[in-house]
PDB file of N, CA and C in Angstrom:
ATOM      1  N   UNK A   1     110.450 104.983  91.109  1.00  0.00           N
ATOM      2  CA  UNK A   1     110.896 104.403  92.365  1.00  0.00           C
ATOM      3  C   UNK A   1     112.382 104.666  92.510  1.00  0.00           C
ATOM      4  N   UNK A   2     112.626 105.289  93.881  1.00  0.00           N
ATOM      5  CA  UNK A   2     114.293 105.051  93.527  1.00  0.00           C
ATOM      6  C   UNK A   2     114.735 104.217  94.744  1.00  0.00           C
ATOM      7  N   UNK A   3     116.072 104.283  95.102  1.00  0.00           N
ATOM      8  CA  UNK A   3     116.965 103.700  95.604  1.00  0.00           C
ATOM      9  C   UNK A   3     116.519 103.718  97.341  1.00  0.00           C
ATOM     10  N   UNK A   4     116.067 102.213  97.756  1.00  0.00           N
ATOM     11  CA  UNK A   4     115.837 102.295  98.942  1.00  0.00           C
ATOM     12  C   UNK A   4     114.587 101.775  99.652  1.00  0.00           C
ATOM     13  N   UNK A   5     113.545 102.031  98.357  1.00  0.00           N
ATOM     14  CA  UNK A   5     112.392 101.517  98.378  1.00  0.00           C
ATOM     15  C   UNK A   5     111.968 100.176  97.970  1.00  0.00           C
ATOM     16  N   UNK A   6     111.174  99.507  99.148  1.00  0.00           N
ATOM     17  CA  UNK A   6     110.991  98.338  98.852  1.00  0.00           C
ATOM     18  C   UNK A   6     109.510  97.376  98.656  1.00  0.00           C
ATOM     19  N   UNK A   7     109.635  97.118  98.067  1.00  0.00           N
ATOM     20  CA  UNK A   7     108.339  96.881  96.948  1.00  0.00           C
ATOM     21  C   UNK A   7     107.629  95.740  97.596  1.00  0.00           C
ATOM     22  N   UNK A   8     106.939  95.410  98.643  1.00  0.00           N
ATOM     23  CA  UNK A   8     106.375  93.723  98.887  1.00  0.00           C
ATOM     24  C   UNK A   8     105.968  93.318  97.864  1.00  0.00           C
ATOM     25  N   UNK A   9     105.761  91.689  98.256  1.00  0.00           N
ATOM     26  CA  UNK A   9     105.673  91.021  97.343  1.00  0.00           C
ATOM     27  C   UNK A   9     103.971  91.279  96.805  1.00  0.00           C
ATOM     28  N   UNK A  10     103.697  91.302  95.445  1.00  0.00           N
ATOM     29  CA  UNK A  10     102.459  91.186  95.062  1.00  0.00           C
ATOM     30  C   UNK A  10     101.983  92.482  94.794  1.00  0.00           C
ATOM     31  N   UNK A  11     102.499  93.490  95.279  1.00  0.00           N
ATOM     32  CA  UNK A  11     102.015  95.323  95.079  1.00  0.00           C
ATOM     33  C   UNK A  11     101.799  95.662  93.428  1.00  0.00           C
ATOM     34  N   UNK A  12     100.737  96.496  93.508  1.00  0.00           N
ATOM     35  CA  UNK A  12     101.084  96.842  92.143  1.00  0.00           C
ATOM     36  C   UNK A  12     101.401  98.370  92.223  1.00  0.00           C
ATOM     37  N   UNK A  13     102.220  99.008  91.312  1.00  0.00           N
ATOM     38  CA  UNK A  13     102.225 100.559  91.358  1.00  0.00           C
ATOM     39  C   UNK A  13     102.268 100.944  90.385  1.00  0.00           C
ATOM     40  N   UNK A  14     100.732 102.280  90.484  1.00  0.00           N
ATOM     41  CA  UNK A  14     100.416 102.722  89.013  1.00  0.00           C
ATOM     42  C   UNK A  14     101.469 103.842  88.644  1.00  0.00           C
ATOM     43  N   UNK A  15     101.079 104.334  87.550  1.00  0.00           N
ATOM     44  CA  UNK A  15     101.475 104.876  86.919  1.00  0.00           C
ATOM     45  C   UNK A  15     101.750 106.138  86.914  1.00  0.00           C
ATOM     46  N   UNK A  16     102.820 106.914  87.259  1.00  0.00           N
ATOM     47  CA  UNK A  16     103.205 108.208  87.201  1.00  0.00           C
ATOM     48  C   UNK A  16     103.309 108.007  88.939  1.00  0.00           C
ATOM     49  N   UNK A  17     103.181 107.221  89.468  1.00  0.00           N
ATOM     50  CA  UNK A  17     103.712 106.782  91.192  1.00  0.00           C
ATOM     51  C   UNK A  17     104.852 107.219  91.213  1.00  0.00           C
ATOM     52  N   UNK A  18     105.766 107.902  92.215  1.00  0.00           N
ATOM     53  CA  UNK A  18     107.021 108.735  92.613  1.00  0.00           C
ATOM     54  C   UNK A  18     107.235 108.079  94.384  1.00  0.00           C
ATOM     55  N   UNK A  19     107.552 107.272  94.275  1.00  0.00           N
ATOM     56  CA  UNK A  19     108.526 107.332  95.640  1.00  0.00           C
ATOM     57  C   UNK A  19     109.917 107.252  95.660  1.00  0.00           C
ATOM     58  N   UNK A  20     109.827 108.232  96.792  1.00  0.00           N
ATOM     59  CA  UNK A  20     111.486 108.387  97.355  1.00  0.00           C
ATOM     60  C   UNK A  20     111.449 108.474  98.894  1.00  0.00           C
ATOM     61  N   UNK A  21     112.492 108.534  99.335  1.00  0.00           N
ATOM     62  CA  UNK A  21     112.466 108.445 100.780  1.00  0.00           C
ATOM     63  C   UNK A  21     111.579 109.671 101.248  1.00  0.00           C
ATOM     64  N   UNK A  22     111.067 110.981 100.701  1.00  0.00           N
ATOM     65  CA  UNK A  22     110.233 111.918 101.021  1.00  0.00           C
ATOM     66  C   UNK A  22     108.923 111.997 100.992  1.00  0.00           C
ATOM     67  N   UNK A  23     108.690 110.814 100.123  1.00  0.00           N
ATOM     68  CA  UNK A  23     106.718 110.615  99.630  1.00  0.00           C
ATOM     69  C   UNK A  23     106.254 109.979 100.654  1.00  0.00           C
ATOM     70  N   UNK A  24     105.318 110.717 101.327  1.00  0.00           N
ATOM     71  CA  UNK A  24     104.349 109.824 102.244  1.00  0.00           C
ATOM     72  C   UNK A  24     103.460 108.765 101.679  1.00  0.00           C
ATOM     73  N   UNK A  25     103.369 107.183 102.062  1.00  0.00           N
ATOM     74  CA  UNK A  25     102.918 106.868 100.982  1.00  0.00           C
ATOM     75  C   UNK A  25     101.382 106.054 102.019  1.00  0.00           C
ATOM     76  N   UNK A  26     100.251 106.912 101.833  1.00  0.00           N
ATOM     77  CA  UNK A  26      99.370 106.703 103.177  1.00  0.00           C
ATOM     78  C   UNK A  26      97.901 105.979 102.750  1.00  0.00           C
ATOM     79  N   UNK A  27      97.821 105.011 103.958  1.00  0.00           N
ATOM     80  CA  UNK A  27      96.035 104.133 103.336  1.00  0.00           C
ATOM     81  C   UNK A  27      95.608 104.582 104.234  1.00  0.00           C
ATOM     82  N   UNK A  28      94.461 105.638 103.506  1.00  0.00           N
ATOM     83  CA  UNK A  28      93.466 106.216 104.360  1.00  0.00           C
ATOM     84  C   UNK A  28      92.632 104.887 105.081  1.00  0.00           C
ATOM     85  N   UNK A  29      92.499 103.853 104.336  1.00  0.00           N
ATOM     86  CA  UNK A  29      91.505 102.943 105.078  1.00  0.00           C
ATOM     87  C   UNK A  29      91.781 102.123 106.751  1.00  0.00           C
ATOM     88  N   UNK A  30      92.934 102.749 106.927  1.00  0.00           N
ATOM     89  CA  UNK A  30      93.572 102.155 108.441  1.00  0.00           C
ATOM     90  C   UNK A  30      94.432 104.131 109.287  1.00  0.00           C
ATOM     91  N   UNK A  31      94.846 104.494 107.865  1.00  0.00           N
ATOM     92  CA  UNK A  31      95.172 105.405 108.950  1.00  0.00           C
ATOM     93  C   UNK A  31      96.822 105.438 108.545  1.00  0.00           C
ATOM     94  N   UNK A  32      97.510 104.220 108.431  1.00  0.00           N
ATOM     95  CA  UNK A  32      98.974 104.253 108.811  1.00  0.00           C
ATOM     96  C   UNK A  32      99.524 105.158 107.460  1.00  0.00           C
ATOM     97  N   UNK A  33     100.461 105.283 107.848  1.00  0.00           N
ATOM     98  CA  UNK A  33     101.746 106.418 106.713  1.00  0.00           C
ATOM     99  C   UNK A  33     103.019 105.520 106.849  1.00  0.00           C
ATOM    100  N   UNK A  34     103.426 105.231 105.438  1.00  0.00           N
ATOM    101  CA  UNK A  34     104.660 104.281 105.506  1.00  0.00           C
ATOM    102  C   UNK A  34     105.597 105.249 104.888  1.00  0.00           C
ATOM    103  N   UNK A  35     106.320 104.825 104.869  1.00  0.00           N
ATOM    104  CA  UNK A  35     107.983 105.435 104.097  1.00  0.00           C
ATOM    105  C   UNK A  35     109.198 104.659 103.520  1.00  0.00           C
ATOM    106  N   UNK A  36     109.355 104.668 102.265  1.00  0.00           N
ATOM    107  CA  UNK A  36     110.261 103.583 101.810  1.00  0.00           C
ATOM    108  C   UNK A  36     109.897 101.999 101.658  1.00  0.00           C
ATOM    109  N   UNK A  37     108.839 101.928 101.972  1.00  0.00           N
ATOM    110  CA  UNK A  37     107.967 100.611 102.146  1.00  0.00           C
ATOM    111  C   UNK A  37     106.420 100.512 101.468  1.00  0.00           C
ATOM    112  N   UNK A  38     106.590 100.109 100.573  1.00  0.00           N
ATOM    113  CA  UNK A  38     105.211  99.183  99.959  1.00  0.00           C
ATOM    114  C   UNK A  38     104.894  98.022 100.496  1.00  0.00           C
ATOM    115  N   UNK A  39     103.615  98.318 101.395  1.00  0.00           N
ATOM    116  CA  UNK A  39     103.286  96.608 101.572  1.00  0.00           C
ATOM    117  C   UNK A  39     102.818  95.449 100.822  1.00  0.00           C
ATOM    118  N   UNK A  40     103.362  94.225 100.830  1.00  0.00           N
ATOM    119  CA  UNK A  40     103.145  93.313  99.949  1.00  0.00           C
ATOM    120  C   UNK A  40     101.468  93.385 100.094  1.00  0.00           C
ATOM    121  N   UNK A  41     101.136  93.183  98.458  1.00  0.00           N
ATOM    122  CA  UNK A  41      99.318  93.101  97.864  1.00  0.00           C
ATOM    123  C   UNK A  41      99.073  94.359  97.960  1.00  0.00           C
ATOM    124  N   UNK A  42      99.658  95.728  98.162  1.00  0.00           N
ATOM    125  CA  UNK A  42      99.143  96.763  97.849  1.00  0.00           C
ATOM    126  C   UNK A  42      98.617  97.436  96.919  1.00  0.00           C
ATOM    127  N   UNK A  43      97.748  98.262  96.241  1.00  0.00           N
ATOM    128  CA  UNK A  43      97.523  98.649  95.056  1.00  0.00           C
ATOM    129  C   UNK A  43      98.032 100.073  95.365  1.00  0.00           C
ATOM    130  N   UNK A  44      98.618 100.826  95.230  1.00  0.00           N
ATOM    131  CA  UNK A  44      99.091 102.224  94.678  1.00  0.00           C
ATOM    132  C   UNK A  44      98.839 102.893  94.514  1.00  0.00           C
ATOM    133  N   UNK A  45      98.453 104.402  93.744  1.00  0.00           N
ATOM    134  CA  UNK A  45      98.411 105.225  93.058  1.00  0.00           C
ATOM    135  C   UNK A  45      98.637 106.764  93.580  1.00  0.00           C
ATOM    136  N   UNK A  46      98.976 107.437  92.448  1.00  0.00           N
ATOM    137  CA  UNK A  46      99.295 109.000  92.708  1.00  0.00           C
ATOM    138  C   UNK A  46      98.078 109.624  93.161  1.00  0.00           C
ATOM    139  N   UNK A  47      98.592 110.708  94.374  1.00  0.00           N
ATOM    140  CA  UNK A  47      97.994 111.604  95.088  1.00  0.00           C
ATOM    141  C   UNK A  47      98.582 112.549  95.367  1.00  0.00           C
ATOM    142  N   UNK A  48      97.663 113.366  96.160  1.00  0.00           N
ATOM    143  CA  UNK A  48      98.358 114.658  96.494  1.00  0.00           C
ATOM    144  C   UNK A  48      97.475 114.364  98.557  1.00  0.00           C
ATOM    145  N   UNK A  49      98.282 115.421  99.263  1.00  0.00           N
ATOM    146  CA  UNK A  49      97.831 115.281 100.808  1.00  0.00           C
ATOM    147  C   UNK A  49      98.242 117.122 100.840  1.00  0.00           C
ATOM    148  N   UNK A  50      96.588 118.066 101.561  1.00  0.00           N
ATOM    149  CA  UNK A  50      96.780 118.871 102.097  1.00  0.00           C
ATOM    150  C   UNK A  50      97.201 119.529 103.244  1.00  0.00           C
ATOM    151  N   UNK A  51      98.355 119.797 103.031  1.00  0.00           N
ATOM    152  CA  UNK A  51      98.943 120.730 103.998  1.00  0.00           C
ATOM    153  C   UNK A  51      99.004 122.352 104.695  1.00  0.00           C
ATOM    154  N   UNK A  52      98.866 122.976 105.384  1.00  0.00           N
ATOM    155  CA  UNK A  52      99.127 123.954 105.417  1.00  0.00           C
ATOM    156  C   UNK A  52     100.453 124.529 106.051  1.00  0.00           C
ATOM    157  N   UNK A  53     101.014 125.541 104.884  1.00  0.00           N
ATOM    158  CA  UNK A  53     102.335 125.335 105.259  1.00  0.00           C
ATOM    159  C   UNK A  53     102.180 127.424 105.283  1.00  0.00           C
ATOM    160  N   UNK A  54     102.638 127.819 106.314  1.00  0.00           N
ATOM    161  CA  UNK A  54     102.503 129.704 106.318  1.00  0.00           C
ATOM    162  C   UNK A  54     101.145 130.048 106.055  1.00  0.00           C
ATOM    163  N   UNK A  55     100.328 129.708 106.433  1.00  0.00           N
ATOM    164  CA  UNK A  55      98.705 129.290 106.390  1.00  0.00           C
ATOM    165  C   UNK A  55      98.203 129.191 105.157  1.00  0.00           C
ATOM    166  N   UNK A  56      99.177 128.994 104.466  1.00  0.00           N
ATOM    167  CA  UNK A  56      98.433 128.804 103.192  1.00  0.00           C
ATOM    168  C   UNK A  56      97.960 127.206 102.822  1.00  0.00           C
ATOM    169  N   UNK A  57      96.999 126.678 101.911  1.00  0.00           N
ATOM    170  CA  UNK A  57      96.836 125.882 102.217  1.00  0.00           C
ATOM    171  C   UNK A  57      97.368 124.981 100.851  1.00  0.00           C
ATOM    172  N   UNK A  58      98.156 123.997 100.988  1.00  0.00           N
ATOM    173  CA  UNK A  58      98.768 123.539  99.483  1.00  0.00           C
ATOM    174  C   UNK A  58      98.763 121.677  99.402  1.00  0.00           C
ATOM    175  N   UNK A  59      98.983 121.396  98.498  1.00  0.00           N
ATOM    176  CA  UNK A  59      98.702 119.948  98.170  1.00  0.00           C
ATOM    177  C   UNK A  59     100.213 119.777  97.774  1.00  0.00           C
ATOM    178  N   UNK A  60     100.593 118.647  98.387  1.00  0.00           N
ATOM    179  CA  UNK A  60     102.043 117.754  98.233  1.00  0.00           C
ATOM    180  C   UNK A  60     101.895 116.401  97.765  1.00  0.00           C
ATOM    181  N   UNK A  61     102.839 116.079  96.519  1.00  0.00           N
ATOM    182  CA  UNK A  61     102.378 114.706  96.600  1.00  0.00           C
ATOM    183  C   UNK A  61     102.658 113.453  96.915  1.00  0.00           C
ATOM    184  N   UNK A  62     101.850 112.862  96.896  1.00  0.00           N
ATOM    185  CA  UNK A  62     102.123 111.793  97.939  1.00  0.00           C
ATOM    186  C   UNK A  62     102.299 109.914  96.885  1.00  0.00           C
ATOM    187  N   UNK A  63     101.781 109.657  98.040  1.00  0.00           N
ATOM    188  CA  UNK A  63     101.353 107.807  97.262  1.00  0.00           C
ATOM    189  C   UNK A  63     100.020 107.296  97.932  1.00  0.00           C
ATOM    190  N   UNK A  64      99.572 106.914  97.268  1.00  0.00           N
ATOM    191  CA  UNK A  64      97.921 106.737  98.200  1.00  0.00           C
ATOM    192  C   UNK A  64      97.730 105.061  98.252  1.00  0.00           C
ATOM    193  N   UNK A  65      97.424 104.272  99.038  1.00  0.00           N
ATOM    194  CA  UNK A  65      97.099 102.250  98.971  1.00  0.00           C
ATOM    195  C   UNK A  65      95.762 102.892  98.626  1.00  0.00           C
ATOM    196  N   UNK A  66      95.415 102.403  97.122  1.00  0.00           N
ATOM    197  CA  UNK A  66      93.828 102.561  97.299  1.00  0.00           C
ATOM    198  C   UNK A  66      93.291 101.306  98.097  1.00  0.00           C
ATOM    199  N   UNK A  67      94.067  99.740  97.832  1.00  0.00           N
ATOM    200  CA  UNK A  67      93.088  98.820  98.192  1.00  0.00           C
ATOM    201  C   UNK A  67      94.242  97.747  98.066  1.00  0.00           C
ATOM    202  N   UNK A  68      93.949  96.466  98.291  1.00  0.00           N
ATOM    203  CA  UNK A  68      94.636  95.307  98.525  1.00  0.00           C
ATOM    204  C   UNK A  68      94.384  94.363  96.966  1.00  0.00           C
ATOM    205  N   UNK A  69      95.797  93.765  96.547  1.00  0.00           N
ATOM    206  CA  UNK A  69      95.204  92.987  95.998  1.00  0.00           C
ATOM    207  C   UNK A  69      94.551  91.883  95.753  1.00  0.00           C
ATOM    208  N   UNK A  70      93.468  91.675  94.663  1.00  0.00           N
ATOM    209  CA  UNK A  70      92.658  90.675  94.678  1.00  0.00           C
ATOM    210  C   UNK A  70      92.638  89.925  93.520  1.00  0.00           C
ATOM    211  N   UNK A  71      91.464  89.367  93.214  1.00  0.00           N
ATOM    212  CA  UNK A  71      91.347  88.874  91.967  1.00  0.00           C
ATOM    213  C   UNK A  71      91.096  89.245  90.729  1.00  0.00           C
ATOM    214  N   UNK A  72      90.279  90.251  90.988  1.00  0.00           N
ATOM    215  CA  UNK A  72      89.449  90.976  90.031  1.00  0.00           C
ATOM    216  C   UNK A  72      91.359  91.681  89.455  1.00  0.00           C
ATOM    217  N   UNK A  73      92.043  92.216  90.503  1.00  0.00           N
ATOM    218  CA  UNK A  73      92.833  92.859  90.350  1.00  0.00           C
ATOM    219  C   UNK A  73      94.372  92.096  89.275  1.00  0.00           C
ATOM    220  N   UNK A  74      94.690  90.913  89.895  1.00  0.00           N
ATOM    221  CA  UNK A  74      95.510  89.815  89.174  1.00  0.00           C
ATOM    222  C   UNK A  74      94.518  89.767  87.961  1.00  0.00           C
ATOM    223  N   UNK A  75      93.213  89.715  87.668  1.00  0.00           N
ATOM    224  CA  UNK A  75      93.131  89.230  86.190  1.00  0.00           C
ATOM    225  C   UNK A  75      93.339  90.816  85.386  1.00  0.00           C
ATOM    226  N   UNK A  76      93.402  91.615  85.787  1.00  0.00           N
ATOM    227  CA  UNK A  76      93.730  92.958  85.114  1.00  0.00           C
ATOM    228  C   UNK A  76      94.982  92.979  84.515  1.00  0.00           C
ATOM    229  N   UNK A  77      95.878  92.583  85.788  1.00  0.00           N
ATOM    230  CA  UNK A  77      97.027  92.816  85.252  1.00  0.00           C
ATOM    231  C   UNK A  77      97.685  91.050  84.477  1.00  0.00           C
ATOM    232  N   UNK A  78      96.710  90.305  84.431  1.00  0.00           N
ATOM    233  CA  UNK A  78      97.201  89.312  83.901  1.00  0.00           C
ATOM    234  C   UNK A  78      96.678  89.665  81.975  1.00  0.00           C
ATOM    235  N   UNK A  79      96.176  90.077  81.785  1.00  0.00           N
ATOM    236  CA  UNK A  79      95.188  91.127  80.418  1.00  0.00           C
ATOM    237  C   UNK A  79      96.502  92.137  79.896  1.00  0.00           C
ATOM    238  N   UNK A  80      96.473  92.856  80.887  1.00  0.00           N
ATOM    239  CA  UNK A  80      97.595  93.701  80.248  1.00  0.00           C
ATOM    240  C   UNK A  80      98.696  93.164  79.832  1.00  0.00           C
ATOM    241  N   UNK A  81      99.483  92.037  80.904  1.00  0.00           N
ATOM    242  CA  UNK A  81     100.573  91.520  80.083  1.00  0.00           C
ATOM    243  C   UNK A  81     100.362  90.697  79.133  1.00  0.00           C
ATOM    244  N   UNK A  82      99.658  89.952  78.829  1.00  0.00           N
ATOM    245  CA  UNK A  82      98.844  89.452  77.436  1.00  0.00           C
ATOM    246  C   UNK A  82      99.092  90.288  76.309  1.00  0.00           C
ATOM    247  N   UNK A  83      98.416  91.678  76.362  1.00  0.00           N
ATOM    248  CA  UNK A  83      98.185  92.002  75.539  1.00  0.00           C
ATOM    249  C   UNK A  83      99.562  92.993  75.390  1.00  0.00           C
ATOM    250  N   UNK A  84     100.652  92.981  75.980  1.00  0.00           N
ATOM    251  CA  UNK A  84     102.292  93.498  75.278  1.00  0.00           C
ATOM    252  C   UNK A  84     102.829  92.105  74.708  1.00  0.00           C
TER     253      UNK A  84
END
Protein backbone atom coordinates (compact mmCIF):
# COMPACT_ATOMS: atom_id res chain seq x y z
CA UNK A 1 0.00 0.00 0.00
CA UNK A 2 1.51 3.29 -0.43
CA UNK A 3 1.02 6.83 0.29
CA UNK A 4 -2.50 8.11 -0.28
CA UNK A 5 -4.50 5.15 -0.03
CA UNK A 6 -7.17 4.76 2.20
CA UNK A 7 -8.15 1.73 3.83
CA UNK A 8 -12.10 1.76 5.25
CA UNK A 9 -12.81 0.66 8.16
CA UNK A 10 -13.08 -3.26 8.45
CA UNK A 11 -11.33 -4.18 4.79
CA UNK A 12 -9.19 -6.87 4.67
CA UNK A 13 -6.20 -6.95 2.06
CA UNK A 14 -4.65 -10.07 0.94
CA UNK A 15 -1.61 -10.77 0.27
CA UNK A 16 0.83 -9.69 -2.38
CA UNK A 17 -2.20 -6.73 -2.92
CA UNK A 18 -0.27 -3.53 -4.61
CA UNK A 19 -2.08 -0.35 -4.53
CA UNK A 20 -0.99 2.87 -5.65
CA UNK A 21 -2.64 5.67 -7.11
CA UNK A 22 -2.38 3.55 -10.66
CA UNK A 23 -4.13 0.12 -9.58
CA UNK A 24 -7.59 -0.10 -10.59
CA UNK A 25 -9.03 -1.58 -7.74
CA UNK A 26 -12.59 -3.07 -9.33
CA UNK A 27 -15.87 -5.27 -7.85
CA UNK A 28 -17.00 -6.99 -10.63
CA UNK A 29 -20.20 -7.67 -8.54
CA UNK A 30 -21.60 -3.92 -9.02
CA UNK A 31 -19.43 -2.80 -11.74
CA UNK A 32 -17.72 0.29 -9.93
CA UNK A 33 -13.69 0.95 -10.27
CA UNK A 34 -12.27 2.85 -7.28
CA UNK A 35 -8.87 4.49 -6.96
CA UNK A 36 -6.96 5.20 -3.84
CA UNK A 37 -9.95 3.99 -1.89
CA UNK A 38 -10.80 0.71 -0.19
CA UNK A 39 -14.23 0.49 0.89
CA UNK A 40 -14.85 -0.12 4.46
CA UNK A 41 -15.79 -4.36 4.86
CA UNK A 42 -14.09 -5.02 1.68
CA UNK A 43 -12.27 -8.22 1.04
CA UNK A 44 -9.37 -7.70 -1.55
CA UNK A 45 -7.23 -9.62 -3.51
CA UNK A 46 -4.65 -9.65 -6.42
CA UNK A 47 -5.68 -9.63 -10.03
CA UNK A 48 -4.90 -8.94 -13.25
CA UNK A 49 -7.73 -6.89 -15.91
CA UNK A 50 -7.42 -7.46 -19.81
CA UNK A 51 -6.52 -4.87 -21.88
CA UNK A 52 -5.77 -4.34 -25.28
CA UNK A 53 -3.15 -2.07 -25.76
CA UNK A 54 -1.61 -1.92 -29.98
CA UNK A 55 -4.04 -4.84 -30.41
CA UNK A 56 -2.34 -6.88 -28.55
CA UNK A 57 -4.04 -8.32 -25.90
CA UNK A 58 -2.28 -8.08 -22.21
CA UNK A 59 -3.22 -8.41 -18.52
CA UNK A 60 -2.41 -5.41 -16.00
CA UNK A 61 -2.64 -5.69 -12.54
CA UNK A 62 -5.09 -4.69 -10.71
CA UNK A 63 -7.03 -5.15 -7.12
CA UNK A 64 -10.15 -7.17 -7.31
CA UNK A 65 -13.32 -6.74 -3.97
CA UNK A 66 -13.95 -10.37 -4.11
CA UNK A 67 -16.79 -9.91 -1.45
CA UNK A 68 -17.84 -8.00 1.73
CA UNK A 69 -16.99 -8.72 5.02
CA UNK A 70 -18.71 -11.20 7.12
CA UNK A 71 -18.57 -13.60 9.68
CA UNK A 72 -17.36 -16.54 8.40
CA UNK A 73 -14.71 -13.93 7.30
CA UNK A 74 -13.88 -12.07 11.01
CA UNK A 75 -13.58 -15.65 12.44
CA UNK A 76 -10.71 -16.33 9.85
CA UNK A 77 -8.97 -13.61 10.56
CA UNK A 78 -9.70 -13.78 14.24
CA UNK A 79 -7.68 -17.70 13.91
CA UNK A 80 -4.93 -16.24 12.25
CA UNK A 81 -4.18 -13.67 14.80
CA UNK A 82 -4.44 -16.33 17.48
CA UNK A 83 -2.33 -18.33 16.04
CA UNK A 84 0.93 -15.43 15.68
Amino acid sequence: LYDGVVIGEGAVIGSGVIINSSTPILEPSTGKEYRLEVPANSVVVRGSNKKIISGKEVLLDCAVIVKRRNGKTSAKIALEEALR
